[in-house]
N, C-alpha and C. Protein backbone atom coordinates (compact mmCIF):
# COMPACT_ATOMS: atom_id res chain seq x y z
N UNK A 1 107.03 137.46 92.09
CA UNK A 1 107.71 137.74 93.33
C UNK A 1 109.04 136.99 93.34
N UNK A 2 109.73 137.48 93.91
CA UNK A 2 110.81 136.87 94.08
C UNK A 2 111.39 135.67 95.19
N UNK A 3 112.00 135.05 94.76
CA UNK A 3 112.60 133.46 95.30
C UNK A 3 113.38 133.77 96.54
N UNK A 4 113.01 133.54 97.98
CA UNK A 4 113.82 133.73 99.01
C UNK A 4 114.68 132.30 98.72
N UNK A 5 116.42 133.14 99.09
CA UNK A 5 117.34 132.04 99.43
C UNK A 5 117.78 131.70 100.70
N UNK A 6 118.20 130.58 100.96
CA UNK A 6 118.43 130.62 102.32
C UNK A 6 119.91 131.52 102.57
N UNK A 7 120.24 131.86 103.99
CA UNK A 7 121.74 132.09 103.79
C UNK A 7 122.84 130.82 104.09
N UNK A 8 123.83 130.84 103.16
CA UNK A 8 124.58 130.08 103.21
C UNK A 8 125.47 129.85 104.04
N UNK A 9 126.35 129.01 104.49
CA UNK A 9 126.91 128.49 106.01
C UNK A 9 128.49 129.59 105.05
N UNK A 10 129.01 130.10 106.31
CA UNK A 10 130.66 130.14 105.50
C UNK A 10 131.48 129.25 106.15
N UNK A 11 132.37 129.16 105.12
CA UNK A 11 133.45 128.18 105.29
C UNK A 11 134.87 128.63 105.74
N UNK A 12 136.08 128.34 105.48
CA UNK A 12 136.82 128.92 105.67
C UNK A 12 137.93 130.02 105.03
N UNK A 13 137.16 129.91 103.79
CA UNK A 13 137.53 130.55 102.58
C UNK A 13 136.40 131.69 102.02
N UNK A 14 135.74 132.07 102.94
CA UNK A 14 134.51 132.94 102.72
C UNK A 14 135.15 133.82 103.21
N UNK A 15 134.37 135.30 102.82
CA UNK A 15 134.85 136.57 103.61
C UNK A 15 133.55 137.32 103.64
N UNK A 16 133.61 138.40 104.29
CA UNK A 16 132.20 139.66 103.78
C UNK A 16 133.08 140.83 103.87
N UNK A 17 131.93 141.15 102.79
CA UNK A 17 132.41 142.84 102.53
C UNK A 17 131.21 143.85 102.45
N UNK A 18 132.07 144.93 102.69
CA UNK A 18 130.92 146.13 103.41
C UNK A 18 131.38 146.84 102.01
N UNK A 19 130.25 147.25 101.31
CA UNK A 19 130.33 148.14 100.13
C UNK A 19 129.49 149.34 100.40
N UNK A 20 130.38 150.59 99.88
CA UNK A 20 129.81 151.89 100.29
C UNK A 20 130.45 152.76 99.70
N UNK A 21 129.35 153.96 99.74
CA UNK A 21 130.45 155.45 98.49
C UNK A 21 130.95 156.18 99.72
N UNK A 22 132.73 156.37 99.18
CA UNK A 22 133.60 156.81 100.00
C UNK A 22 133.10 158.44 100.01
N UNK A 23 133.46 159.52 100.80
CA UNK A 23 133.56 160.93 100.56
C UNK A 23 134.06 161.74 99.62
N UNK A 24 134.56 160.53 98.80
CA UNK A 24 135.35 161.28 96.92
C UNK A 24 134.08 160.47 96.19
N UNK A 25 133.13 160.04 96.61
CA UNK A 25 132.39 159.62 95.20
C UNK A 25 132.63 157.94 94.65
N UNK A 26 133.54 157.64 95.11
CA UNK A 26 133.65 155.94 94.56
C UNK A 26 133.40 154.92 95.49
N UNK A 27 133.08 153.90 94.75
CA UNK A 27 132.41 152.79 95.45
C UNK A 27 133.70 151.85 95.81
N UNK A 28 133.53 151.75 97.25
CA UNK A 28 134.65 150.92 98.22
C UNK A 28 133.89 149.47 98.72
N UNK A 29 134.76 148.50 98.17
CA UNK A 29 134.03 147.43 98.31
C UNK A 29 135.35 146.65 99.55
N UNK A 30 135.64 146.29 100.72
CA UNK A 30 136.23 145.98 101.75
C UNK A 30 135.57 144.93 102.64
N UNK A 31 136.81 144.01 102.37
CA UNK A 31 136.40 142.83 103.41
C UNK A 31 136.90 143.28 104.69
N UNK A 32 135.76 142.65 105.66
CA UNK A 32 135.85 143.21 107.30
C UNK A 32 136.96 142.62 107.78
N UNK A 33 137.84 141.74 107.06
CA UNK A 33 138.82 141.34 107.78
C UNK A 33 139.79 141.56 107.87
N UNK A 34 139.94 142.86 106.62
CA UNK A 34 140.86 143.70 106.13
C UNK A 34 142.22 143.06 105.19
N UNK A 35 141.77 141.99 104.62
CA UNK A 35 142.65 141.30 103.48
C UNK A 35 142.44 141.49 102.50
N UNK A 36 141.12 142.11 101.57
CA UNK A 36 141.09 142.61 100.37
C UNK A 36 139.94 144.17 100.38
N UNK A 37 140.70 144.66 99.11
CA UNK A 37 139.37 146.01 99.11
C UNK A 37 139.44 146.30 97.50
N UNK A 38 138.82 147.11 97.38
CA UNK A 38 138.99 147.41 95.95
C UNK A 38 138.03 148.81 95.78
N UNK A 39 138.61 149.68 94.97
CA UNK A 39 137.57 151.07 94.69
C UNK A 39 137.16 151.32 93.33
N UNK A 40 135.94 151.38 93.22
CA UNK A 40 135.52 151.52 92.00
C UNK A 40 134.82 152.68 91.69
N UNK A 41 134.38 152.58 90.15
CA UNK A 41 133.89 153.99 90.09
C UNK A 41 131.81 153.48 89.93
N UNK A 42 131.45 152.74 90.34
CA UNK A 42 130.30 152.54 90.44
C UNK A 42 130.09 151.05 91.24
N UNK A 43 128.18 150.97 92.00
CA UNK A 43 127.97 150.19 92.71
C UNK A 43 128.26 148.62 92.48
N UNK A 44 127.58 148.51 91.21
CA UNK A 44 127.25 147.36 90.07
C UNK A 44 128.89 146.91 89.94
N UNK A 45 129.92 147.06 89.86
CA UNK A 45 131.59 146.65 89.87
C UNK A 45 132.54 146.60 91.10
N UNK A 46 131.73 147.44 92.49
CA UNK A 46 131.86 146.81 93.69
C UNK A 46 131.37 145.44 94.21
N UNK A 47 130.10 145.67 94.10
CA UNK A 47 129.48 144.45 94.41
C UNK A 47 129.88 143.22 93.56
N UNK A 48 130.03 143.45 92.76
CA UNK A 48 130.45 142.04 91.75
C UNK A 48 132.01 141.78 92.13
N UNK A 49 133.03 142.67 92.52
CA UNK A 49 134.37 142.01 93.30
C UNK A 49 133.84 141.31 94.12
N UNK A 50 133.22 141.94 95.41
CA UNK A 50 132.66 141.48 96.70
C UNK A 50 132.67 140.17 96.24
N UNK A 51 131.54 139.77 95.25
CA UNK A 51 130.64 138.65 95.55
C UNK A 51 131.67 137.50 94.87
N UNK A 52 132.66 138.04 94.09
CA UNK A 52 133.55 137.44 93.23
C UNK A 52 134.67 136.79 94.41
N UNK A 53 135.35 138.16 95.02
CA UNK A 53 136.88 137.77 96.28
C UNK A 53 135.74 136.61 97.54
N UNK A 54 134.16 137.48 97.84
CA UNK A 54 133.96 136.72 99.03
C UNK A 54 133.16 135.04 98.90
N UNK A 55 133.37 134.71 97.93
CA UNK A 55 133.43 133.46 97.67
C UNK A 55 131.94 132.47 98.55
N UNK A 56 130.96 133.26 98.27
CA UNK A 56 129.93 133.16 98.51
C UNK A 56 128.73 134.12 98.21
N UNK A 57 127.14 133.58 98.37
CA UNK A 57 126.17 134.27 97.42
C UNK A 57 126.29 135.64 98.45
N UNK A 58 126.38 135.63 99.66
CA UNK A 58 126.10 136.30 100.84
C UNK A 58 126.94 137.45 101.53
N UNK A 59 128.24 137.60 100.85
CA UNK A 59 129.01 137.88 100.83
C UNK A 59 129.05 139.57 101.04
N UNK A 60 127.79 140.21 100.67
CA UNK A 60 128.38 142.05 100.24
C UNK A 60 126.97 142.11 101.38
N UNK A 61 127.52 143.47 102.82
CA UNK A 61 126.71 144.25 103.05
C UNK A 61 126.72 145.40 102.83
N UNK A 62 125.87 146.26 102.16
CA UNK A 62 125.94 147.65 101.49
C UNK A 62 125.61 148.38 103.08
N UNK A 63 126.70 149.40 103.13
CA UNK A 63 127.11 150.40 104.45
C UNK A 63 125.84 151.43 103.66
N UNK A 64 124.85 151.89 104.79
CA UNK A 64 123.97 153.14 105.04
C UNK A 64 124.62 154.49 104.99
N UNK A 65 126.20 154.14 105.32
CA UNK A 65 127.26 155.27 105.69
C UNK A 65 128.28 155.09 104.58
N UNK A 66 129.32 156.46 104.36
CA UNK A 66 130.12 155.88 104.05
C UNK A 66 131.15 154.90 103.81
N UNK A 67 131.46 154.54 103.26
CA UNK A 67 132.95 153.35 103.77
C UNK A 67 134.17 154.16 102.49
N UNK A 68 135.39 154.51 103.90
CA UNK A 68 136.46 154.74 103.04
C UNK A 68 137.32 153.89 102.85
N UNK A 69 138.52 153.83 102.22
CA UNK A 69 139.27 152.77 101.55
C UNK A 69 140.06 152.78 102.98
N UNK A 70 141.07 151.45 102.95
CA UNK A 70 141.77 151.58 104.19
C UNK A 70 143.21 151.99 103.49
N UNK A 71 143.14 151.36 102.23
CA UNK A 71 144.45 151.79 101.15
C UNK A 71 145.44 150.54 101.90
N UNK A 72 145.06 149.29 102.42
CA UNK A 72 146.01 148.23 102.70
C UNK A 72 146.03 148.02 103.92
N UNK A 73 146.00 149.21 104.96
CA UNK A 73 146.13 149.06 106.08
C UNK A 73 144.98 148.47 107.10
N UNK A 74 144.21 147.91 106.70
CA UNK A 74 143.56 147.00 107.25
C UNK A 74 142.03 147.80 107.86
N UNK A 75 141.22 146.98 108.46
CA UNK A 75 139.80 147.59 108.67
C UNK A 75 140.16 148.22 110.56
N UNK A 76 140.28 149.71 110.32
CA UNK A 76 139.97 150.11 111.97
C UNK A 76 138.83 150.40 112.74
């Protein structure tokens, strides 16, 4: 079975990101605060930016829904 972790406190250098397949098929990995995003062509290279830019274990929530890119302009 697997090892529950606790969740980790964020700091001020933490972010989260919502990872999800856009309506073209690629995986949009976007911090909610709308300072970084990135589109990939699979889950496994979203999530690993996420967990990479959000600078914590806790970092990626995978969207039930789509998520499209904002392309810079920030999270509306």
């Amino acid at each position: 079975m697997g090892q529950f972790k606790p969740l980790q406190p964020l700091n001020g250098e933490s972010h989260l990101f919502l990872v999800g397949r856009s309506s073209h098929g690629f995986w949009v990995a976007r911090d909610l605060e709308g300072r970084s995003e990135g589109i990939f062509r699979n889950q496994k290279e979203a999530v690993r930016f996420a967990l990479s830019e959000g600078g914590h274990p806790n970092a990626v929530l995978i969207s039930p829904n789509g998520v499209e890119p904002s392309y810079g302009l920030g999270v509306h």
